[in-house]
Protein backbone atom coordinates (compact mmCIF):
# COMPACT_ATOMS: atom_id res chain seq x y z
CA UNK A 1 0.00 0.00 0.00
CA UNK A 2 1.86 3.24 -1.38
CA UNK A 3 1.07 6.61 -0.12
CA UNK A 4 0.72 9.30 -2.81
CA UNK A 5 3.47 11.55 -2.96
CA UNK A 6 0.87 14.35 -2.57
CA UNK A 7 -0.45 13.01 0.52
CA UNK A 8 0.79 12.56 4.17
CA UNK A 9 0.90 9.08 5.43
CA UNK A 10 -2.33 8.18 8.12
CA UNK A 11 -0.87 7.76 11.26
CA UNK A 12 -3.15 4.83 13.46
CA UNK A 13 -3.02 7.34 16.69
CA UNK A 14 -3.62 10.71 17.52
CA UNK A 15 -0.80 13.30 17.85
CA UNK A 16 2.13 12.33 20.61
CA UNK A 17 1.47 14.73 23.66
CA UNK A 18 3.41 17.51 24.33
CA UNK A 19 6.28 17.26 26.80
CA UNK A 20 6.96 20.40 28.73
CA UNK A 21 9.76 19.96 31.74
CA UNK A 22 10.34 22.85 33.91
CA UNK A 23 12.62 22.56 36.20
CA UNK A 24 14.46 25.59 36.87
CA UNK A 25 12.39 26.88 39.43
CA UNK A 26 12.65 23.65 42.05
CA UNK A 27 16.16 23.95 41.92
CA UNK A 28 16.48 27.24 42.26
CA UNK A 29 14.22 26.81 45.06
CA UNK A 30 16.22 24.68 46.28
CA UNK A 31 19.24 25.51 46.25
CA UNK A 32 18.80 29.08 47.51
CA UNK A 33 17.17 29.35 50.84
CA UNK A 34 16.47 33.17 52.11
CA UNK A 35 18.65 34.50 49.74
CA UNK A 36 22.26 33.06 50.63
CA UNK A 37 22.85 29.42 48.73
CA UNK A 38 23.58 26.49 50.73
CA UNK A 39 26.64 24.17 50.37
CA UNK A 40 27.90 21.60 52.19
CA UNK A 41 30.80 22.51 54.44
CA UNK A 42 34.41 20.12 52.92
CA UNK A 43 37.02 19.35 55.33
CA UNK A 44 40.23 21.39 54.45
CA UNK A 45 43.41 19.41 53.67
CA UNK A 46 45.54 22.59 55.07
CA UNK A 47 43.79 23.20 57.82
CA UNK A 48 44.28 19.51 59.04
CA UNK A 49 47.77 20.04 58.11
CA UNK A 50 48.10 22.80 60.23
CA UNK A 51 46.09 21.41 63.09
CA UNK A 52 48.27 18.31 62.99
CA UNK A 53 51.72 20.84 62.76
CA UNK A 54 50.62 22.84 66.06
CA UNK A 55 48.59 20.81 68.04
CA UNK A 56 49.68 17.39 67.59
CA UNK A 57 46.27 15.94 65.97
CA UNK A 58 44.18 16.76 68.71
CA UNK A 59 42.74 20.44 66.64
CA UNK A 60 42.07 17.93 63.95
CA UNK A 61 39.43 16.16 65.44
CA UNK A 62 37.60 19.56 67.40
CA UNK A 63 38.27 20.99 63.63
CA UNK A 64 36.68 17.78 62.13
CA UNK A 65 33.65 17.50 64.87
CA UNK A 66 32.85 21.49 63.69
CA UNK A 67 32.37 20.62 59.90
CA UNK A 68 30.59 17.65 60.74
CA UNK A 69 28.64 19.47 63.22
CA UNK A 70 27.92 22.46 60.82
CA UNK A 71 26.80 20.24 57.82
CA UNK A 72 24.17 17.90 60.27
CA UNK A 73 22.75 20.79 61.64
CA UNK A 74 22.07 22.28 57.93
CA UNK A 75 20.80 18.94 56.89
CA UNK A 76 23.43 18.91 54.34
């Protein structure tokens, strides 16, 4: 069964739906809270280096306890 060359070809279903995705505005939402955006506090390499020069380890885990600290109380 050839389709005319002047004709389209009959499709057996309607139109496919259209797709819109938006998704700018969660993540802006998101990611900034009351104007200032949120990150997740790292552990600094030279500030344990530091720590561990100075105060033989033991500012290393008071400095590690903080970060931790700060990021669970952030939920982050």
């Amino acid at each position: 069964m050839a389709t005319p060359p002047d004709q389209q070809p009959v499709q057996p279903y309607g139109q496919p739906p259209t797709i819109i995705i938006n998704n700018s505005a969660a993540v802006s939402a998101a990611a900034v809270i009351g104007g200032v955006g949120l990150r997740r506090r790292r552990q600094s390499i030279w500030a344990h280096f530091w720590l561990l020069m100075f105060t033989a380890g033991i500012g290393n885990v008071f400095y590690a306890m903080h970060v931790s600290r700060w990021n669970r109380d952030r939920g982050l």
